[in-house]
Each structure stands twice: as C-alpha cells, then as structure tokens.
N, C-alpha and C. Protein backbone atom coordinates (compact mmCIF):
# COMPACT_ATOMS: atom_id res chain seq x y z
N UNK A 1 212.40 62.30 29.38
CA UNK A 1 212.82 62.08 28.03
C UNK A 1 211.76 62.65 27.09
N UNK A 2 212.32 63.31 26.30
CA UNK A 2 211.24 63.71 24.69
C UNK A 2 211.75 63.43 23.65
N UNK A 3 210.50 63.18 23.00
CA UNK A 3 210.81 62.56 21.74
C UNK A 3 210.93 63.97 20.59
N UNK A 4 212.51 63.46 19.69
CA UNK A 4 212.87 64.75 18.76
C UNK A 4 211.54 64.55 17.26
N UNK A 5 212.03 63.31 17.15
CA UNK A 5 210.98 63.10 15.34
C UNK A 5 211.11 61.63 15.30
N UNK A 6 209.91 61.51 14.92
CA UNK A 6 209.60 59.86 14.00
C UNK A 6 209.82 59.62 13.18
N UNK A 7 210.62 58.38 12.62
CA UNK A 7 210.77 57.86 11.25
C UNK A 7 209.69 57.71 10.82
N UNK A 8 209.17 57.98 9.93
CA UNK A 8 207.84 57.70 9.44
C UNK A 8 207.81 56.58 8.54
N UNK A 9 206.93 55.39 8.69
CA UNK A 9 207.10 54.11 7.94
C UNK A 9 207.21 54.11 6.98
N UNK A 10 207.20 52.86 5.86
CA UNK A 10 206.77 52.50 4.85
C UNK A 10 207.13 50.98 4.44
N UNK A 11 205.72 50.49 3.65
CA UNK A 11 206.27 48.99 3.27
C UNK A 11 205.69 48.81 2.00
N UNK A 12 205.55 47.23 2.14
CA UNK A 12 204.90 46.60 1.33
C UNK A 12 203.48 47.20 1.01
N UNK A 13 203.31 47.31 -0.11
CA UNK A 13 202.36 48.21 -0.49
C UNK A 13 201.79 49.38 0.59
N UNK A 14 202.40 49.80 0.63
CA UNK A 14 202.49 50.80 1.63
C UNK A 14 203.76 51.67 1.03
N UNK A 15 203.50 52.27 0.00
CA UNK A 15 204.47 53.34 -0.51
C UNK A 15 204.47 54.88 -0.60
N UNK A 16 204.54 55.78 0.14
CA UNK A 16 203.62 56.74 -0.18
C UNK A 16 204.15 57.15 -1.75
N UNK A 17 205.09 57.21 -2.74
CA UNK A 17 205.22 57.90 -3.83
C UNK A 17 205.12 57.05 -4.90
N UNK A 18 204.61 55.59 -4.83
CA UNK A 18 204.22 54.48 -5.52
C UNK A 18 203.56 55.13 -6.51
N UNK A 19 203.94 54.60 -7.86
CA UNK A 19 203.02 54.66 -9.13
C UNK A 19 201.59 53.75 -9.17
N UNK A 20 201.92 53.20 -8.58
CA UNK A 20 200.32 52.19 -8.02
C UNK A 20 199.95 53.12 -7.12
N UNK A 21 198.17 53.17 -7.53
CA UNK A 21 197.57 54.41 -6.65
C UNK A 21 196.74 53.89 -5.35
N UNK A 22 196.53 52.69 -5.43
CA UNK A 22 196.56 51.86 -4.30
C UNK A 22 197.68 51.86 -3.11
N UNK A 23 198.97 51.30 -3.41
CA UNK A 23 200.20 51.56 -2.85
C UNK A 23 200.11 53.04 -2.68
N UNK A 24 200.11 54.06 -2.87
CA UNK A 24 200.01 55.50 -2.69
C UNK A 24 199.61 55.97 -1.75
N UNK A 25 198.01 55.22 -1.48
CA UNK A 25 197.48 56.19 -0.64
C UNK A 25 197.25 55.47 0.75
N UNK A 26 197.93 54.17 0.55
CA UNK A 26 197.97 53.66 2.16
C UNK A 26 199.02 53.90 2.31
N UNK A 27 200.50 53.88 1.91
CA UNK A 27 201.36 54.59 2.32
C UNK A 27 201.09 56.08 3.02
N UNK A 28 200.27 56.62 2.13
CA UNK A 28 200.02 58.25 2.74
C UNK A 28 199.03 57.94 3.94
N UNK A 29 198.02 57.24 4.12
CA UNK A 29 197.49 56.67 4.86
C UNK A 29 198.46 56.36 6.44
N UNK A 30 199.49 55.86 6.20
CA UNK A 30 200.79 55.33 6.98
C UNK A 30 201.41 56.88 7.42
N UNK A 31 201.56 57.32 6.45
CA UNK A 31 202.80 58.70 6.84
C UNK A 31 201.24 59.29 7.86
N UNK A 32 200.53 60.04 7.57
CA UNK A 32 199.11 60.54 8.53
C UNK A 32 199.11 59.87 9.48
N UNK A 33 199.03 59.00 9.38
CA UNK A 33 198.84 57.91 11.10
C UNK A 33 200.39 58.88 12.04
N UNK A 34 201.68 58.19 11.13
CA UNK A 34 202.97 58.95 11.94
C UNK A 34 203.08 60.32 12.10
N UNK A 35 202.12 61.24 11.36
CA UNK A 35 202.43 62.72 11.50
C UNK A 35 201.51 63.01 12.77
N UNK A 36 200.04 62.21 12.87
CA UNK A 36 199.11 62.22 13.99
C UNK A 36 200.17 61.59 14.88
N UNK A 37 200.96 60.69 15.40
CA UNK A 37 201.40 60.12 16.62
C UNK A 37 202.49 60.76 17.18
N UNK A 38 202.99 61.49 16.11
CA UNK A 38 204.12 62.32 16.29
C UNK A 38 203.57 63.48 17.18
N UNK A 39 202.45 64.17 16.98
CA UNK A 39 202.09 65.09 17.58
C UNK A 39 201.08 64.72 18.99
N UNK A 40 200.63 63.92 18.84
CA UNK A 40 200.49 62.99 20.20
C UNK A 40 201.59 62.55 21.41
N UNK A 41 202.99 62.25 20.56
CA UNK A 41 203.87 62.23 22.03
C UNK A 41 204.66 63.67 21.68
N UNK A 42 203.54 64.63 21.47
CA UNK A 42 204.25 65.96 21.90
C UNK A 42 206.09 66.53 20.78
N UNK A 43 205.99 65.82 19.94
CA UNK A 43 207.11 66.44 19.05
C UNK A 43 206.49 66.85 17.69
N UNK A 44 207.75 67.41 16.61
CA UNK A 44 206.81 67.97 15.60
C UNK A 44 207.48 68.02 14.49
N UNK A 45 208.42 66.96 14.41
CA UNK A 45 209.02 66.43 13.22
C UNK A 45 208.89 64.99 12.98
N UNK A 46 208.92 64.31 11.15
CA UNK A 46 208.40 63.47 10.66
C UNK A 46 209.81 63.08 10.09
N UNK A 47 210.37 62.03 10.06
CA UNK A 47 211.23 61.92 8.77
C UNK A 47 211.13 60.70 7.33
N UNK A 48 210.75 61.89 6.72
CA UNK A 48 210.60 60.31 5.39
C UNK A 48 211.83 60.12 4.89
N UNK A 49 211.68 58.78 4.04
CA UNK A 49 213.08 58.43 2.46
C UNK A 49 211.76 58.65 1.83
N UNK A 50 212.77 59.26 0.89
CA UNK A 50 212.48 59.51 -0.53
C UNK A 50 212.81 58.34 -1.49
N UNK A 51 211.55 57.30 -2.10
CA UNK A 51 212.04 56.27 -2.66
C UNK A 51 213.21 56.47 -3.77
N UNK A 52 213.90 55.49 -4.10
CA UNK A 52 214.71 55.79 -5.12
C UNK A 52 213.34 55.91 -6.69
N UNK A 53 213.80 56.45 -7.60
CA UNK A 53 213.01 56.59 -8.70
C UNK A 53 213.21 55.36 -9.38
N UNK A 54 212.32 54.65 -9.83
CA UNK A 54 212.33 53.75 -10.71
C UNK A 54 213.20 53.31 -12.49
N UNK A 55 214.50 52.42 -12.35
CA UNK A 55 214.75 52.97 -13.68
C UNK A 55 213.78 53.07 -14.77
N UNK A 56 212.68 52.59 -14.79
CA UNK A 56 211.45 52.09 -16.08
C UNK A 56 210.83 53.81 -16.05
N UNK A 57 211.38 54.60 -15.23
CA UNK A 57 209.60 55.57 -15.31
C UNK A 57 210.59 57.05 -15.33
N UNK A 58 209.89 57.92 -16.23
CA UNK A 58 210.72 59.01 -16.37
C UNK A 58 211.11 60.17 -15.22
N UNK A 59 211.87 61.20 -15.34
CA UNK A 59 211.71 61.93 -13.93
C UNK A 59 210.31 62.64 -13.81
N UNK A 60 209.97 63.38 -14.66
CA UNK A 60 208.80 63.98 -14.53
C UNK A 60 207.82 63.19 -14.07
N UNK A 61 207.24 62.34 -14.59
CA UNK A 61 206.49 61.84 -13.59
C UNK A 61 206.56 61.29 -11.79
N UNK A 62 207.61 60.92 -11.93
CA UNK A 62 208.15 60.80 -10.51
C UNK A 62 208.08 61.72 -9.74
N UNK A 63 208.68 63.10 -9.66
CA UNK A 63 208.63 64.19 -9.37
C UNK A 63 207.52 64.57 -8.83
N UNK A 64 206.26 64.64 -10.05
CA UNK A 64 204.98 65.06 -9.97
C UNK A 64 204.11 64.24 -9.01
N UNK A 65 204.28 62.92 -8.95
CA UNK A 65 203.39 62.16 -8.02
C UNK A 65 204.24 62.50 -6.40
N UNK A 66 205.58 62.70 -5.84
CA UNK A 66 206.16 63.13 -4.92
C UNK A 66 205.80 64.17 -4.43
N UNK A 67 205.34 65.36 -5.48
CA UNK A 67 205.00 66.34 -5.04
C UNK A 67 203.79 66.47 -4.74
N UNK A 68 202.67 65.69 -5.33
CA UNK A 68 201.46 65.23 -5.04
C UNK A 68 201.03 64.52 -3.94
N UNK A 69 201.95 63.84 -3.57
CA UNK A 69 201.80 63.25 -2.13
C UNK A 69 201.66 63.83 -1.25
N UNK A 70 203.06 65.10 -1.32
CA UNK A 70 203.81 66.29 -0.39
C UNK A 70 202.26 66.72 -0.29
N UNK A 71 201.80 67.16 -1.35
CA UNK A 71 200.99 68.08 -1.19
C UNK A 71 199.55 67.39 -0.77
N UNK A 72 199.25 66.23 -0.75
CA UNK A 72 198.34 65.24 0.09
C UNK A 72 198.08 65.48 1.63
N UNK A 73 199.52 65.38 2.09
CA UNK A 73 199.86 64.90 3.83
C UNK A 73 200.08 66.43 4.16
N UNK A 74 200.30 67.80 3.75
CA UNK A 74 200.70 68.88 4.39
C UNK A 74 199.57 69.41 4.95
N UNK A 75 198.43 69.70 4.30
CA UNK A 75 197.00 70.01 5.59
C UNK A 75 197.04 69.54 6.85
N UNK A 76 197.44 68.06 7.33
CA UNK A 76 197.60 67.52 7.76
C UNK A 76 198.45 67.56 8.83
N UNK A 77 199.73 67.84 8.09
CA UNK A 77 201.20 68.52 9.25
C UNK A 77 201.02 69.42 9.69
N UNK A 78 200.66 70.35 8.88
CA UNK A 78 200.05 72.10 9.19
C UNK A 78 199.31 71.56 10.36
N UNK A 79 198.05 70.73 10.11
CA UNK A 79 196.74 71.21 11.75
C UNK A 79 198.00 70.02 12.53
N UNK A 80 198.68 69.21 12.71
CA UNK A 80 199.31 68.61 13.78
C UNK A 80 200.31 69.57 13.97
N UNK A 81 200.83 70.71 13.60
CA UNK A 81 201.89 71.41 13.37
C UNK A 81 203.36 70.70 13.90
N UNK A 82 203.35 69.71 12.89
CA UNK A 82 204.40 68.55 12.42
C UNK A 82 204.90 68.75 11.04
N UNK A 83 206.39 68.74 10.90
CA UNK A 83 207.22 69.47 9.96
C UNK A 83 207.52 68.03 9.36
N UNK A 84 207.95 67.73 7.97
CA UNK A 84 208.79 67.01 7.10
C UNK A 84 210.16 67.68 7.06
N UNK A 85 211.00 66.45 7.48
CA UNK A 85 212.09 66.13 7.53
C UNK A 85 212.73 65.15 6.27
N UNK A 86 213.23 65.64 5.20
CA UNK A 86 213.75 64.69 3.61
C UNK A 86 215.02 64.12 4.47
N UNK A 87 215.19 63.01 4.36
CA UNK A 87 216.37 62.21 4.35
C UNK A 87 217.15 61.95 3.66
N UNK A 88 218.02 62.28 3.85
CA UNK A 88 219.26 62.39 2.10
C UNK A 88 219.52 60.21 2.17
N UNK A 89 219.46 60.07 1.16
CA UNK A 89 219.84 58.56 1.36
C UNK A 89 221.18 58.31 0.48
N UNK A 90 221.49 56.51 0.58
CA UNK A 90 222.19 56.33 -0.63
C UNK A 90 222.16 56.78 -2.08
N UNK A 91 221.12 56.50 -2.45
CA UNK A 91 221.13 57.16 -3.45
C UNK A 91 220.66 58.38 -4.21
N UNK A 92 221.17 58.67 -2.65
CA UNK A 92 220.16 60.51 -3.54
C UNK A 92 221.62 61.34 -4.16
N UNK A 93 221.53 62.24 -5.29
CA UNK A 93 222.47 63.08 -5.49
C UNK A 93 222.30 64.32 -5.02
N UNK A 94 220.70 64.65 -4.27
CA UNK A 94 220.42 66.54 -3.63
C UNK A 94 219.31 66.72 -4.89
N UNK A 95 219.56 66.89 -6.03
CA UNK A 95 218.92 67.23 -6.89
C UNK A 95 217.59 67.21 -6.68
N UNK A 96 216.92 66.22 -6.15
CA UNK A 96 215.44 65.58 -6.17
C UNK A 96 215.19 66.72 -4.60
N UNK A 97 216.01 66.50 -3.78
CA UNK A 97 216.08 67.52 -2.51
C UNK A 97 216.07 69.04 -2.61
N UNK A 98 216.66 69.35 -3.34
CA UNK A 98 216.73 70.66 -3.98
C UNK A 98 215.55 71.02 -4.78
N UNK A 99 214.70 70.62 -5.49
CA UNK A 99 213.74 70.70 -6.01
C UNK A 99 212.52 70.91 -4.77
N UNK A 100 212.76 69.59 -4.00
CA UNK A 100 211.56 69.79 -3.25
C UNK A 100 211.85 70.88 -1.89
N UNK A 101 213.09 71.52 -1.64
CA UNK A 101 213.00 72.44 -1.15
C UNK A 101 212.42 73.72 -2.13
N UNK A 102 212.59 74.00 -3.15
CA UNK A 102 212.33 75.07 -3.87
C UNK A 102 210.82 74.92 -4.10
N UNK A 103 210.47 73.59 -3.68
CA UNK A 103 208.40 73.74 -3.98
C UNK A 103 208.32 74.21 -2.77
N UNK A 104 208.29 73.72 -1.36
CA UNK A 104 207.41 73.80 -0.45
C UNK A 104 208.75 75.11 0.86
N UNK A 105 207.52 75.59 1.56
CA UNK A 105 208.22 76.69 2.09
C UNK A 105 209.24 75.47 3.85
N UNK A 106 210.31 75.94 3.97
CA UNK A 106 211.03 75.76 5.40
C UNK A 106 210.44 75.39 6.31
N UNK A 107 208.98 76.04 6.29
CA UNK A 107 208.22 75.70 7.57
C UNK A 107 207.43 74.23 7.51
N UNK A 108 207.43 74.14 6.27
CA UNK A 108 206.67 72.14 6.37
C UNK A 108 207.96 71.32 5.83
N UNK A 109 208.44 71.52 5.26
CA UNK A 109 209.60 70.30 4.83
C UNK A 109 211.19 70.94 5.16
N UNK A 110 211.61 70.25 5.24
CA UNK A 110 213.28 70.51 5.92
C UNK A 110 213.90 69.07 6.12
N UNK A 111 215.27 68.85 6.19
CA UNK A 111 216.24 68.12 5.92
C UNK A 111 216.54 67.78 7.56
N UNK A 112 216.63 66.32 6.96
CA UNK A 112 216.89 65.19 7.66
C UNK A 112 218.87 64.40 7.45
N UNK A 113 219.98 65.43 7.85
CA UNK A 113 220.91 64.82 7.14
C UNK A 113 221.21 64.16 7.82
N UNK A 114 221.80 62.55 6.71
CA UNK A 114 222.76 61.57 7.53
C UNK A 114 223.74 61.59 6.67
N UNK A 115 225.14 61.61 7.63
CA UNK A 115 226.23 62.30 7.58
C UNK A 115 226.88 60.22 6.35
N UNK A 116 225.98 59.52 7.22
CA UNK A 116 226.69 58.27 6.96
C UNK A 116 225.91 57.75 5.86
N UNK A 117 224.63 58.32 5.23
CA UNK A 117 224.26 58.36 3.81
C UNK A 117 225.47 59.14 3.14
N UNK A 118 225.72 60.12 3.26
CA UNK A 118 226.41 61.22 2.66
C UNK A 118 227.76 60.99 2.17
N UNK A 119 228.27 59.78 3.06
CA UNK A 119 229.48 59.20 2.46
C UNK A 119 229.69 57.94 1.66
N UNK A 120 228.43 57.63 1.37
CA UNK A 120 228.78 56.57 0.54
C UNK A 120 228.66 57.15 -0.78
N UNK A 121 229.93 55.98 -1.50
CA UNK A 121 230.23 56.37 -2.27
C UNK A 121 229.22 56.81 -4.05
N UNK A 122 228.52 56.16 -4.06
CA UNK A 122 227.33 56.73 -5.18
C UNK A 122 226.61 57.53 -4.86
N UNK A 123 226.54 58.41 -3.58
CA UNK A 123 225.98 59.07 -3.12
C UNK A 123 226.48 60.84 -3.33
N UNK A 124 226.17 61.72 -2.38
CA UNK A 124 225.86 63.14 -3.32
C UNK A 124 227.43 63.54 -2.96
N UNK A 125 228.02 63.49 -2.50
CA UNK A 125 229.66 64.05 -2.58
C UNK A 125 229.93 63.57 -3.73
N UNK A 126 229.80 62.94 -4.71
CA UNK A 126 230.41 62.26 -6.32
C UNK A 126 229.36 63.26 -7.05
N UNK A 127 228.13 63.63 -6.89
CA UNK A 127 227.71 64.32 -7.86
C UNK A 127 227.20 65.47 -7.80
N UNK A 128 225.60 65.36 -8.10
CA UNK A 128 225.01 67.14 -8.31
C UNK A 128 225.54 68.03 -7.33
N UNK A 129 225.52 67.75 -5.59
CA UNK A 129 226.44 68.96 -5.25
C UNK A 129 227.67 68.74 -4.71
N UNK A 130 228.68 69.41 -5.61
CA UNK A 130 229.94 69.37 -5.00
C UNK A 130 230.52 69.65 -4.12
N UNK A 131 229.92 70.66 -2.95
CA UNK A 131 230.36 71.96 -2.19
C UNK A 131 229.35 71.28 -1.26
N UNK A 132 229.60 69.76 -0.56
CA UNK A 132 228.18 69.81 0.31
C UNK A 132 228.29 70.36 1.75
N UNK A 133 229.29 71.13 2.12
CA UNK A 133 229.63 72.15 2.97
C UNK A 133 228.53 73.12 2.91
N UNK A 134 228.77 73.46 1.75
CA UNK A 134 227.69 74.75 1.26
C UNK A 134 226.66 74.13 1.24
N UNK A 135 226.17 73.40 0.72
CA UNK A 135 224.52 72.87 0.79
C UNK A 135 224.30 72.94 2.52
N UNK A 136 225.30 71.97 3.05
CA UNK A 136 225.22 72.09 4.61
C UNK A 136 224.48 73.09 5.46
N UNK A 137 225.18 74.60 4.98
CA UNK A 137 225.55 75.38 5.39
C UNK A 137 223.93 76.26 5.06
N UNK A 138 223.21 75.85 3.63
CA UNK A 138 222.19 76.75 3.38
C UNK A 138 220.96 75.88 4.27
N UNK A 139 221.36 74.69 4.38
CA UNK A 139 220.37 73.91 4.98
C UNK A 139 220.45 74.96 6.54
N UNK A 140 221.60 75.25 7.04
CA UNK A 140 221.28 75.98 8.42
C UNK A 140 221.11 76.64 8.27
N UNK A 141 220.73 77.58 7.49
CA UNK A 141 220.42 79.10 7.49
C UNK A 141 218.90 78.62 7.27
N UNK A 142 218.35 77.70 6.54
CA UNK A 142 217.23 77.89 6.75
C UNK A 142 216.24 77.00 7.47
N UNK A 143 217.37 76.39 8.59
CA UNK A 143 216.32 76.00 9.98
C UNK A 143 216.27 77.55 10.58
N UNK A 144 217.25 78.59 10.76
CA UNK A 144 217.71 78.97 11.94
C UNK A 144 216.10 80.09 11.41
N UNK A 145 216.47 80.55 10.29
CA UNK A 145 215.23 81.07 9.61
C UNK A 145 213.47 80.48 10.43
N UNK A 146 213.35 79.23 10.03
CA UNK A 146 211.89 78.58 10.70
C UNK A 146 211.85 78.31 11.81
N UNK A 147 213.47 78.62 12.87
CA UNK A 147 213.42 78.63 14.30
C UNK A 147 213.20 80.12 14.99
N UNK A 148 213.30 81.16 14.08
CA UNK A 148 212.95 82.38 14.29
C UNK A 148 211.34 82.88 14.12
N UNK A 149 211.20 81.99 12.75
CA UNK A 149 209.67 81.94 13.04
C UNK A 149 208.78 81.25 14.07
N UNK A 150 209.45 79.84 14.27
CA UNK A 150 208.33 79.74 15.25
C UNK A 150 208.43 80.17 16.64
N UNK A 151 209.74 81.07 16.92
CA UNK A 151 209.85 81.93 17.92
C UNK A 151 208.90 82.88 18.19
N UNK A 152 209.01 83.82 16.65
CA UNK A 152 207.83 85.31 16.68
C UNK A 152 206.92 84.81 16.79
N UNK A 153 206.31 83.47 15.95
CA UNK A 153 204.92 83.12 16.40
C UNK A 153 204.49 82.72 17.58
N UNK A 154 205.27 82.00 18.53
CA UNK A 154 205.34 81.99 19.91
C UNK A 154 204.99 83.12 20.85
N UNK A 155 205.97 84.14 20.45
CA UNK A 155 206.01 85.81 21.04
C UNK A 155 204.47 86.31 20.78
N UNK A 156 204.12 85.91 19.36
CA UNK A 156 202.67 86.34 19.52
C UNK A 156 201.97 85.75 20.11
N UNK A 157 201.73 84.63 20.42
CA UNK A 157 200.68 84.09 20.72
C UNK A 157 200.81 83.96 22.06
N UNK A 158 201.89 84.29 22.76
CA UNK A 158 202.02 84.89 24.21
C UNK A 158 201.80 85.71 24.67
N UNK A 159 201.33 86.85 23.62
CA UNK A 159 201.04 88.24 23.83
C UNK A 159 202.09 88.92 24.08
C-alpha cells in the first residue's frame, strides 16, 4: 500500500491563514510538520481548506495573508518535493482558487477536487464559475502539464 496525499491539519489556534499572527504561524508550523511527514511515508502531495474568509475583514487582506502563508510553507515543499493540493470546499465559489492558481506555478499548488463539495448548493456551480466542466477540464491540462514535467525531470536525472 502507498500513501497518495495527506490532509494537512488544522485547529484551534492552529490556523494557518488566521489574522492572529500567533494562530498563523503554528498553524504553518502544523502544515510543515504534514508537508515533512508526507515526504517521510514517501508521497508528495499535501491537501489544505482554504478557510472561509471572515465576514468582518475585507478581501484584500485575506488574500494577502493566504498568499503569505503560501509563500511561508513553499521552500519547504520545494526541499520535501511535496506539492499543495487547494480543496474546493462548501463555500468556495473558484474565485479565491483561481487567483491562487494564477500566483503560484502547477508545480507547488494544484487542486484537490471534491466532486461532493462541488454540489452543494452555495457552492461554485451557483456562482463565479459556471462551466465547471471547463474549469474541470483546465485543472487537467494542467496536472498532465506538471506530470510531464516531473517526467523530463526524471529523464534527466536518469541520464
């Protein structure tokens, strides 16, 4: 048996995208521990949730500390060469997903879909993407993309 990817935790103060910078960084503290254990039983995917955003706090800031995190724990994935996996949840509409695909390249973050997030009803079939066929569909083009890469890089490093 092998293991595909770890849920990667989170709790009680233990948030990694917490506006409390305490909560922040033992959460990130938490995700590092799972990106190290992940690559310890030999696999090389992580999967986080993406907290819901707070109604009190604007998007921009939200955004910015998410991406600050991202950009915390990826040194990290890189030397475990352990990938982020986004989890579409209840309440995601893609939007926040779509963004953070357009920051970080295929090869550290990539999608985690659940088909049974995806159908509930406040969830992203009611909004930002309508066509989630097509979102589906770009999401595979760009594993098949970072499965080609870590093919050639394989090929090289096999000589």
């Amino acid at each position: 048996m092998r293991l595909l990817d770890l849920h990667a935790g989170a709790g009680r103060e233990k948030a990694w995208v917490s506006y409390r910078d305490y909560e922040r960084q033992a959460g990130l503290e938490l995700v590092t521990n799972r990106i190290e254990m992940t690559a310890e039983l030999d696999s090389s995917v992580i999967v986080l949730h993406v907290p819901k955003k707070p109604d009190d706090e604007g998007e921009g800031d939200f955004v910015a500390r998410l991406f600050k995190s991202l950009d915390e724990i990826e040194s990290t994935a890189r030397d475990c060469s352990v990938r982020i996996a986004i989890e579409n949840m209840g309440h995601d509409d893609f939007v926040l997903i779509e963004q953070i695909f357009a920051h970080y390249s295929p090869d550290y973050v990539g999608l985690c879909y659940d088909s049974g997030h995806g159908c509930l009803e406040s969830n992203m079939h009611n909004q930002a993407i309508q066509d989630e066929a097509e979102f589906l569909r770009q999401a595979f083009e760009a594993g098949k993309a970072v499965s080609r890469i870590i093919s050639d890089a394989a090929e090289v490093a096999g000589g």
